[in-house]
C-alpha atoms as a PDB file:
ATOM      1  CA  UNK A   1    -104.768-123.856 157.085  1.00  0.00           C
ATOM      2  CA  UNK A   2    -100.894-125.674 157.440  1.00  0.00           C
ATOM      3  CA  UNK A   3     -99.286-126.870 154.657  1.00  0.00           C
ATOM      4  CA  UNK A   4     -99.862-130.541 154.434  1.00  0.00           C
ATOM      5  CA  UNK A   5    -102.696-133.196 154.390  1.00  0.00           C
ATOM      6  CA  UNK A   6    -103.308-134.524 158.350  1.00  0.00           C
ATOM      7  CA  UNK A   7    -105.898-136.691 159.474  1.00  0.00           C
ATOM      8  CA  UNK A   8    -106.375-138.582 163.272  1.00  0.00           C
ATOM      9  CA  UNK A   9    -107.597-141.783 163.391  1.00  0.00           C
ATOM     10  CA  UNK A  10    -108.196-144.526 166.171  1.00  0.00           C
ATOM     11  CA  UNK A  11    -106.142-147.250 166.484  1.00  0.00           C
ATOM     12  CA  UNK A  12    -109.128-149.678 168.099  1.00  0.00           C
ATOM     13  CA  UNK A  13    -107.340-152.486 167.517  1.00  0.00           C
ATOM     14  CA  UNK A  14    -104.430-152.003 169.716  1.00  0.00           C
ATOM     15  CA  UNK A  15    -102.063-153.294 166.540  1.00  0.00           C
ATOM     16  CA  UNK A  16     -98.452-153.571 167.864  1.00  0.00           C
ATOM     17  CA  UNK A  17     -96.471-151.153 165.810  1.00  0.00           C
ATOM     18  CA  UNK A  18     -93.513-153.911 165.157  1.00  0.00           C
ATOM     19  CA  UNK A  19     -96.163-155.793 163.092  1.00  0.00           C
ATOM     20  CA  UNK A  20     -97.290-152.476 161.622  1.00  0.00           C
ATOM     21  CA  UNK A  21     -93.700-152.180 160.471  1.00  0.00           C
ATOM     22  CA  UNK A  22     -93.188-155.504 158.601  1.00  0.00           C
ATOM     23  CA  UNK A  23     -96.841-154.845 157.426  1.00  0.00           C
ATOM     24  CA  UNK A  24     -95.765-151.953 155.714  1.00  0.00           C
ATOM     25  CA  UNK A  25     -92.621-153.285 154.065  1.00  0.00           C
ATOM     26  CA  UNK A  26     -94.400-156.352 152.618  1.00  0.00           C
ATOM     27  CA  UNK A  27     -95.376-155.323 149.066  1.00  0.00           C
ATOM     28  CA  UNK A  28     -99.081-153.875 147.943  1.00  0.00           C
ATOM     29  CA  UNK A  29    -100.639-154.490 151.271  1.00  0.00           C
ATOM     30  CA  UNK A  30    -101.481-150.934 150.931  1.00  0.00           C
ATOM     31  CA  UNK A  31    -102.167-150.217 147.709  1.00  0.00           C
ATOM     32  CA  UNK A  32    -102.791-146.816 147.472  1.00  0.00           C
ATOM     33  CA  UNK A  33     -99.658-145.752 149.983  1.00  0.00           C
ATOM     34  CA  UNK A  34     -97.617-147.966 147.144  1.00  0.00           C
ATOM     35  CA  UNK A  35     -99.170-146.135 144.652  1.00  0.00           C
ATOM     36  CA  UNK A  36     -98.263-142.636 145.993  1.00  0.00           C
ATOM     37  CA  UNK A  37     -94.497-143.222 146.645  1.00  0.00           C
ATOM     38  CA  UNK A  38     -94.385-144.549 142.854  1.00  0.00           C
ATOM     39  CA  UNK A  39     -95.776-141.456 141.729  1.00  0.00           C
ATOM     40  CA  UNK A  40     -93.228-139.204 143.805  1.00  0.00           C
ATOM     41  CA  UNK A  41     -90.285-141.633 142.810  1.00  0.00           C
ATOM     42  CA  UNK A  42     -89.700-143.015 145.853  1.00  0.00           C
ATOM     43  CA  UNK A  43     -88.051-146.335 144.227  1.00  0.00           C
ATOM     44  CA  UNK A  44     -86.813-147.625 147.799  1.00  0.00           C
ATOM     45  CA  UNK A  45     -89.332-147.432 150.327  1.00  0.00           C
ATOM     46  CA  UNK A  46     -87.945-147.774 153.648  1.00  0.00           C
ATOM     47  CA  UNK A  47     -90.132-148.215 156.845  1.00  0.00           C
ATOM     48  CA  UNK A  48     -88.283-145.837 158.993  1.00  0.00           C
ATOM     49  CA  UNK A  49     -89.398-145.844 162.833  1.00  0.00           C
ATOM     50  CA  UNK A  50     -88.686-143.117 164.893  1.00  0.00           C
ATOM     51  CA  UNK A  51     -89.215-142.571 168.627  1.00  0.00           C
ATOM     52  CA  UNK A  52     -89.046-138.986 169.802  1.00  0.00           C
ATOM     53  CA  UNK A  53     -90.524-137.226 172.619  1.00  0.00           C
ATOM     54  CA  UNK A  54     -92.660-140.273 173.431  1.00  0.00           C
ATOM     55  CA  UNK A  55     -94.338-140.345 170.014  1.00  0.00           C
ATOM     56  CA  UNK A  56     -93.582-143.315 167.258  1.00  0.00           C
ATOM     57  CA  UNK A  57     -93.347-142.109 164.070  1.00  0.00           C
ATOM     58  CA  UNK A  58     -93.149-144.277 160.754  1.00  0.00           C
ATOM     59  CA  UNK A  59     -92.015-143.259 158.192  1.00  0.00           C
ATOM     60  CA  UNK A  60     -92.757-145.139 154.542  1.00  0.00           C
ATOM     61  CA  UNK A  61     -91.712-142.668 151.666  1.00  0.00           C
ATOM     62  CA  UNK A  62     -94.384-139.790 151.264  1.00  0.00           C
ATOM     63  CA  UNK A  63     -96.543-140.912 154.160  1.00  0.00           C
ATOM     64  CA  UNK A  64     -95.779-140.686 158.463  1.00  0.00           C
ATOM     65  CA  UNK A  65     -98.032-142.657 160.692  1.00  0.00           C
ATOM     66  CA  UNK A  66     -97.703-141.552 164.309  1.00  0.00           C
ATOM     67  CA  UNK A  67     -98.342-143.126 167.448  1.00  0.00           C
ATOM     68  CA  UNK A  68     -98.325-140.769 170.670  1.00  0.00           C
ATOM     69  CA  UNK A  69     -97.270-143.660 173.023  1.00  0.00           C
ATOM     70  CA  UNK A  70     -98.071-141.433 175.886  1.00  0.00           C
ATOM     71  CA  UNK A  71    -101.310-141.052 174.880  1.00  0.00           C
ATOM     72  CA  UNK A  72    -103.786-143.247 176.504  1.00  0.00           C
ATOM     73  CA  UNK A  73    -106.567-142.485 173.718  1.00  0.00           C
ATOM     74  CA  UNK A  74    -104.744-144.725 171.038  1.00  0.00           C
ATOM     75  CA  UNK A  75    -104.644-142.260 168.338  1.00  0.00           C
ATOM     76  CA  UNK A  76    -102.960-142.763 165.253  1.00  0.00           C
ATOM     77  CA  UNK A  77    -102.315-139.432 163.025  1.00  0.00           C
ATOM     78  CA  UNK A  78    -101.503-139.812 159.493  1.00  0.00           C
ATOM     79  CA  UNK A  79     -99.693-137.025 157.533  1.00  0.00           C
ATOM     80  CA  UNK A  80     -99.582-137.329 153.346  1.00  0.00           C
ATOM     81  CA  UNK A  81     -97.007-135.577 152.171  1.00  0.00           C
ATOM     82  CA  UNK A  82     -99.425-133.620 149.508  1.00  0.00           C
ATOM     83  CA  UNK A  83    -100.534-129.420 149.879  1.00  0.00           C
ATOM     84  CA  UNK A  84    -104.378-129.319 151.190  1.00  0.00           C
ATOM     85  CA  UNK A  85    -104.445-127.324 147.919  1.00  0.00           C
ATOM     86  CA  UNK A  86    -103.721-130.077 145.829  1.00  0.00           C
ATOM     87  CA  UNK A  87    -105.555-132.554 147.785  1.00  0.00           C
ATOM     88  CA  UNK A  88    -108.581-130.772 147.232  1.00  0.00           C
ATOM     89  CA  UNK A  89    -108.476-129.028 143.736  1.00  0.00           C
ATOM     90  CA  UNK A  90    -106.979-132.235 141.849  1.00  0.00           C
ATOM     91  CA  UNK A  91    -109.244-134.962 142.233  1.00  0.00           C
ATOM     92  CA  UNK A  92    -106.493-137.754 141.091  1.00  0.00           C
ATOM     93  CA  UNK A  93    -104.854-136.482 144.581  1.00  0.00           C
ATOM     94  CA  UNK A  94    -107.894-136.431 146.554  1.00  0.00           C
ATOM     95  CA  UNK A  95    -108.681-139.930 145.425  1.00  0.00           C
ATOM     96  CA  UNK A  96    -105.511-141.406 146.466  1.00  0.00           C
ATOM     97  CA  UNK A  97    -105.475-139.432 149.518  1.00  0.00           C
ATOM     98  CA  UNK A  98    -108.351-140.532 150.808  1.00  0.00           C
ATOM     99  CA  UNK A  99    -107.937-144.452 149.806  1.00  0.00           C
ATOM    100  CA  UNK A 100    -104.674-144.350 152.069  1.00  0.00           C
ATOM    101  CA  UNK A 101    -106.464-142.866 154.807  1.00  0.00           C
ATOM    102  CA  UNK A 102    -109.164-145.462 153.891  1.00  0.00           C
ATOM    103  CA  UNK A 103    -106.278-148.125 154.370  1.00  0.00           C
ATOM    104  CA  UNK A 104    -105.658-147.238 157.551  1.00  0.00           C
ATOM    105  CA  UNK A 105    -108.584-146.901 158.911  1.00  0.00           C
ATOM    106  CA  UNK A 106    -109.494-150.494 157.922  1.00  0.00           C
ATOM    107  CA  UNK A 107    -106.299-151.833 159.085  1.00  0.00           C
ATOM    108  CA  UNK A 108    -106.745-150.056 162.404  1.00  0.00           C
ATOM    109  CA  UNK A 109    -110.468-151.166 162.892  1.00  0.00           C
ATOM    110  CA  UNK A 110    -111.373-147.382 162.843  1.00  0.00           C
ATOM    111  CA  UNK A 111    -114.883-146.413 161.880  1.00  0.00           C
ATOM    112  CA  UNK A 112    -113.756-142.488 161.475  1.00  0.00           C
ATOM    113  CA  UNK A 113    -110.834-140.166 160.754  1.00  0.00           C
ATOM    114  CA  UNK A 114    -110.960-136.262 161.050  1.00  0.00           C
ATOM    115  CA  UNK A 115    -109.480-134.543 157.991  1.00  0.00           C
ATOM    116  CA  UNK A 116    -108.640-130.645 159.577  1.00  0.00           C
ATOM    117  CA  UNK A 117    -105.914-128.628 159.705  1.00  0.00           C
ATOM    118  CA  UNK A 118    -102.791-129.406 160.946  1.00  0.00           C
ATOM    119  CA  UNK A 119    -102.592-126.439 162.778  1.00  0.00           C
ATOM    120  CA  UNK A 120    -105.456-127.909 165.034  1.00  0.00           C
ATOM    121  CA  UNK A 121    -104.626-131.986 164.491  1.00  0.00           C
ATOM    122  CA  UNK A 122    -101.270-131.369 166.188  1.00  0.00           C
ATOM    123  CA  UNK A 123    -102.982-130.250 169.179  1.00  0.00           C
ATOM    124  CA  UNK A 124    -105.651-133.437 169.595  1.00  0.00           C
ATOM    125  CA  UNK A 125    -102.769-135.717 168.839  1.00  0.00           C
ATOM    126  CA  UNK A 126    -100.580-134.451 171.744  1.00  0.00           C
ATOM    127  CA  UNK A 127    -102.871-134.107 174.304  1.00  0.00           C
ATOM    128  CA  UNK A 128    -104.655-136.845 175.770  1.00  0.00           C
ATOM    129  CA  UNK A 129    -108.061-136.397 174.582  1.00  0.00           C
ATOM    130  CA  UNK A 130    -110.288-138.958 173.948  1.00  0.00           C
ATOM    131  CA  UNK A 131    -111.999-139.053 170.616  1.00  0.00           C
ATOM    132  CA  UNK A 132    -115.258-138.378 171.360  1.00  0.00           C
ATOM    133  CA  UNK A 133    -113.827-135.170 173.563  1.00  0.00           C
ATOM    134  CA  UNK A 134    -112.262-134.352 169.669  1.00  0.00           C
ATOM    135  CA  UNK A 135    -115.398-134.613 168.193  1.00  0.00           C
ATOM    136  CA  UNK A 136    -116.895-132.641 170.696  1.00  0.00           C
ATOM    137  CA  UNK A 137    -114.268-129.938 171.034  1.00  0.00           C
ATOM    138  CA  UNK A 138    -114.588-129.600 166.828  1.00  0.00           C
ATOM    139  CA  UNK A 139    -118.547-129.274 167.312  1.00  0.00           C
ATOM    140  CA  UNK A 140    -117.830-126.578 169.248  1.00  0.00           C
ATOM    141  CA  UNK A 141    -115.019-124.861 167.619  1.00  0.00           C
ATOM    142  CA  UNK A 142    -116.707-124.818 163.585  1.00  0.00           C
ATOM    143  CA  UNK A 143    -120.404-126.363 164.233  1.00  0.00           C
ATOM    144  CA  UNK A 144    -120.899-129.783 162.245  1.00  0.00           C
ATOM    145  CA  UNK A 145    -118.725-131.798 160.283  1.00  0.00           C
ATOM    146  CA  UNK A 146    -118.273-130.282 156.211  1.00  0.00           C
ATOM    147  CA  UNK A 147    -120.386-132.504 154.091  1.00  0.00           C
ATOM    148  CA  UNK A 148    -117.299-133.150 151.901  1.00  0.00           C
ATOM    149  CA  UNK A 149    -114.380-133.034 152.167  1.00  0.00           C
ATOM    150  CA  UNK A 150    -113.762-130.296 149.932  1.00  0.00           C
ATOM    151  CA  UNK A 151    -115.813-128.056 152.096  1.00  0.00           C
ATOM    152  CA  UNK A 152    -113.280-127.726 154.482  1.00  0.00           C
ATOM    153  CA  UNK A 153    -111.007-125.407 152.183  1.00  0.00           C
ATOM    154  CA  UNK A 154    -111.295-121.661 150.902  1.00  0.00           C
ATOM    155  CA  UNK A 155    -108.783-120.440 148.730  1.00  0.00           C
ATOM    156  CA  UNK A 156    -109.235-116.605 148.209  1.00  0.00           C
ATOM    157  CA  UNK A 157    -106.924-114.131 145.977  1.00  0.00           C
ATOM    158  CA  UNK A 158    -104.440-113.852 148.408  1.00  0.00           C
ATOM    159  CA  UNK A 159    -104.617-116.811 150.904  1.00  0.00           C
ATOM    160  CA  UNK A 160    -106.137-119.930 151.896  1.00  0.00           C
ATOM    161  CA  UNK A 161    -108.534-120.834 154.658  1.00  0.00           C
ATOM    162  CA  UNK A 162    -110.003-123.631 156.533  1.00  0.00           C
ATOM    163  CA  UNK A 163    -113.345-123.957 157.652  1.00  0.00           C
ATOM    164  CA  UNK A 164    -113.994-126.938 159.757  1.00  0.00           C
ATOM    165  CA  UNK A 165    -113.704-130.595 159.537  1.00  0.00           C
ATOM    166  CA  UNK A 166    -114.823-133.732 157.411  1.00  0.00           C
ATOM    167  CA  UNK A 167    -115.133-136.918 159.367  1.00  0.00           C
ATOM    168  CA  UNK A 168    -114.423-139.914 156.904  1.00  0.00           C
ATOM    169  CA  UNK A 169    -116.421-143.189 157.628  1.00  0.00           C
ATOM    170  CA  UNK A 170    -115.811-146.571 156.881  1.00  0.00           C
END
């Protein structure tokens, strides 16, 4: 499993990322992202866009929302800067975690977001694949969607695992 907490989600509502921007910066819209950059000290938050290699990325303290602008699917990917580890052996982290993601989602008018490895979320996000072809290519790849969230992780002696997918729904 990578390092860090990823998760795709749809951007339905075609937002323009400008007004994402100033969204962002105006204070407690989101909550829970607020919440996380106070707990890693991130006293000035900055909304930091970024356009490289046709992708947008945003970034506001602990958290990066991307936008593949060459990507005709509209998906959004959202990376928490928090170990899958943590994320899913401390609940206080898994909570937040998943309210941000929860954020987003609503903001974006997305019914579902994919938690799975970044090692395999790097590869939807680039390519131009529809979200139902993710879906479908996941089905394939580990069977159905983990019940919980927490049933996508293994930790073992000596090294950690993933095993599938959770699809969150709003």
């Amino acid at each position: 499993m990578g390092e860090i907490v990823t998760v795709l989600f749809q951007n339905r509502n075609n937002i323009n990322l400008g007004l994402f921007c100033k969204t962002l910066e105006e204070v407690n819209f989101f909550p829970a992202a607020s919440s996380l950059n106070k707990l890693d000290d991130e006293q000035v938050v900055q909304v930091k866009p970024v356009m490289f290699l046709g992708c947008i990325e945003i970034k506001f303290g602990s958290i990066y929302y991307k936008f593949n602008k060459q990507n005709q699917q509209n998906l959004g990917f959202l990376i928490v800067n928090r170990s899958w580890s943590d994320f899913l052996s401390y609940p206080p982290t898994t909570t937040i975690t998943r309210k941000i993601c929860l954020e987003v989602m609503e903001y974006f008018d997305s019914t579902e977001a994919i938690y799975l490895s970044d090692m395999y979320s790097y590869d939807y996000f680039y390519d131009n694949t529809s979200w139902s072809d993710i879906k479908k290519s996941l089905s394939r790849r580990f069977g159905s969607p983990a019940n919980k969230v927490e049933d996508i992780y293994k930790e073992f002696e000596e090294h950690i695992e993933t095993d599938g997918y959770f699809i969150e729904k709003r």
